[in-house]
Protein backbone atom coordinates (compact mmCIF):
# COMPACT_ATOMS: atom_id res chain seq x y z
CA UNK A 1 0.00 0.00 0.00
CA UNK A 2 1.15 3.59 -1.11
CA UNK A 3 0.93 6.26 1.86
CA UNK A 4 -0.72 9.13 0.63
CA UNK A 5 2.52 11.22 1.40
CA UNK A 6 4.73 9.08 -1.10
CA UNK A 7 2.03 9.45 -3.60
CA UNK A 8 1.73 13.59 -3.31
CA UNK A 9 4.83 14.13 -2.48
CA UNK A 10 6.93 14.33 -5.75
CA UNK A 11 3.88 16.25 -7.96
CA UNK A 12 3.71 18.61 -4.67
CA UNK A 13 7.67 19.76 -5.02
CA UNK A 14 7.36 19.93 -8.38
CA UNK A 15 4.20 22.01 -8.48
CA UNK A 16 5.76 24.18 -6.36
CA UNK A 17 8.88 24.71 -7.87
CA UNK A 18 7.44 25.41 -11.13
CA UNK A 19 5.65 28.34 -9.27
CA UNK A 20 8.48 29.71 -7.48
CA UNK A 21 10.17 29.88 -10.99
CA UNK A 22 7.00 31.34 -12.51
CA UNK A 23 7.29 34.18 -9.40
CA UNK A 24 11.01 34.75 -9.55
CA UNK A 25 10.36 35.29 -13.13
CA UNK A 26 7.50 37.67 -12.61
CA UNK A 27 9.08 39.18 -10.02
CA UNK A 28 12.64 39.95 -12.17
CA UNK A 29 10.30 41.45 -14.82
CA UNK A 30 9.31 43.62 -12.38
CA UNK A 31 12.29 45.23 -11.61
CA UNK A 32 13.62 45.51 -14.74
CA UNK A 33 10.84 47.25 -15.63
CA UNK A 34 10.74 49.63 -12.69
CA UNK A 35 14.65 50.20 -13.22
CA UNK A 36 14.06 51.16 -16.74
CA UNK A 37 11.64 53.27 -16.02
CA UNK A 38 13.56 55.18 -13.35
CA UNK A 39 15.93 55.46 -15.20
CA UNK A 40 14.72 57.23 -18.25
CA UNK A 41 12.94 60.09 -15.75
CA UNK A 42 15.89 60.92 -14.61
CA UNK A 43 17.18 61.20 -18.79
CA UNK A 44 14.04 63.63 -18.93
CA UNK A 45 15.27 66.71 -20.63
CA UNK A 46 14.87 69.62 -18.25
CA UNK A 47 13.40 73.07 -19.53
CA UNK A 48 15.23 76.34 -17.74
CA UNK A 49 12.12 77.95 -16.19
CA UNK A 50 12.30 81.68 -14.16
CA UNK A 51 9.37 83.11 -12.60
CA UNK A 52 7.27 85.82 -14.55
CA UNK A 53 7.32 89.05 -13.23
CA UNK A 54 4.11 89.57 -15.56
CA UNK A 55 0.94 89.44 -13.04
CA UNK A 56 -1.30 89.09 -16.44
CA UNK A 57 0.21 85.72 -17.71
CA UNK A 58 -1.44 82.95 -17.57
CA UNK A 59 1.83 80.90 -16.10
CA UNK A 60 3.58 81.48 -13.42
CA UNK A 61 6.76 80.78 -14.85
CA UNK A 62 8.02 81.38 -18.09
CA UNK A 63 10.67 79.09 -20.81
CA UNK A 64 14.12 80.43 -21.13
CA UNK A 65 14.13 82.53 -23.91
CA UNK A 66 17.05 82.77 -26.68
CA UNK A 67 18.51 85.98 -27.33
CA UNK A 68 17.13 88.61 -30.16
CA UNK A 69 19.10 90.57 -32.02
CA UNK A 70 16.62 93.63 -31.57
CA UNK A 71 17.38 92.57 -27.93
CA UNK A 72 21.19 92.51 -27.77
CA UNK A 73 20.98 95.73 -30.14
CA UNK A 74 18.74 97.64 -26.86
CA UNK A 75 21.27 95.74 -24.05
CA UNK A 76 24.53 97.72 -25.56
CA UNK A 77 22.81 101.07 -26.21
CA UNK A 78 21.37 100.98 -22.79
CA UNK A 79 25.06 99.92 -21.54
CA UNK A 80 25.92 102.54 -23.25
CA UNK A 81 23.52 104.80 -22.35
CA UNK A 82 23.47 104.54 -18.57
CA UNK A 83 26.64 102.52 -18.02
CA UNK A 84 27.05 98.49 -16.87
CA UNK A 85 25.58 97.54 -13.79
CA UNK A 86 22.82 100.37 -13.95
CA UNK A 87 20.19 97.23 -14.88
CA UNK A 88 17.01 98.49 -13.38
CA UNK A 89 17.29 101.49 -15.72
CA UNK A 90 17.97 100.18 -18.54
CA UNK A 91 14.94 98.02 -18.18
CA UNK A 92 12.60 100.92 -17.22
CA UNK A 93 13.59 103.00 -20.02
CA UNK A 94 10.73 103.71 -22.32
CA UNK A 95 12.73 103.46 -25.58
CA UNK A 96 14.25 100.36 -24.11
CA UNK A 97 11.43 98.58 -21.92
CA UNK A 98 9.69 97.27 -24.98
CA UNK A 99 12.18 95.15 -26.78
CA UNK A 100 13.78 93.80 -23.30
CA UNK A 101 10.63 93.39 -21.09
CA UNK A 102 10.68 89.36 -20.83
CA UNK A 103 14.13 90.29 -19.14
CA UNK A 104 15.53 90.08 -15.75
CA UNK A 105 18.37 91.92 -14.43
CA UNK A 106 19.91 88.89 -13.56
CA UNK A 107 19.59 87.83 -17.52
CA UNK A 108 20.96 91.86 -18.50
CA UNK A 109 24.30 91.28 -16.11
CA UNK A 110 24.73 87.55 -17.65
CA UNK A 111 24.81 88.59 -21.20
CA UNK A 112 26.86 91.19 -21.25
CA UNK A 113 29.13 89.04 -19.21
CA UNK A 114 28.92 87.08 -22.22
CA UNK A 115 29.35 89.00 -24.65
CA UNK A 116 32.83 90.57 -22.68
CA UNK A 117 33.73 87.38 -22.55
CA UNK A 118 33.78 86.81 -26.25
């Protein structure tokens, strides 16, 4: 006479090691995934934002712009005009204040450190 232990034994360890393999493999998946995944946020690009000093837009924080040449034009003659450093006045100049209003005077002082630099 078989015991009923010797009879469900084997299929039992078998069973479950085809299930542990099934969850390992589930389980490796898994991470892989989530790695890749991390991974590629952190490659995100990142867009340069500054705060808008603009009450009337609609975000609170505006994209890096690039550099006009009607813009770099207005940055020397107001250089010129009231001398370097003087930033606040250049901006609120009324000849000036429309070409270079979407500009700080943190972005004035940085690009015509640049342009010295050149």
């Amino acid at each position: 006479m078989i015991s009923l232990k010797e009879e469900i034994g084997p299929n039992l360890n078998t069973k479950l090691s085809q299930k542990m393999t099934n969850v390992n493999l589930l389980f490796s998946t898994f991470v892989f995934y989530f790695n890749k995944a991390l991974m590629m946020s952190t490659m995100k690009k990142r867009v340069k934002k500054r705060k808008s000093f603009f009450p009337d837009d609609d975000d609170s924080f505006v994209k890096k712009r690039i550099w006009t040449n009607e813009e770099k034009i207005a940055l020397v003659k107001g250089v010129q005009k009231f001398g370097k450093g003087k930033w606040a006045r250049i901006l609120k100049n009324e000849e000036l204040w429309p070409v270079l209003r979407y500009r700080s005077n943190v972005d004035l002082k940085d690009k015509v450190s640049y342009i010295k630099s050149i």
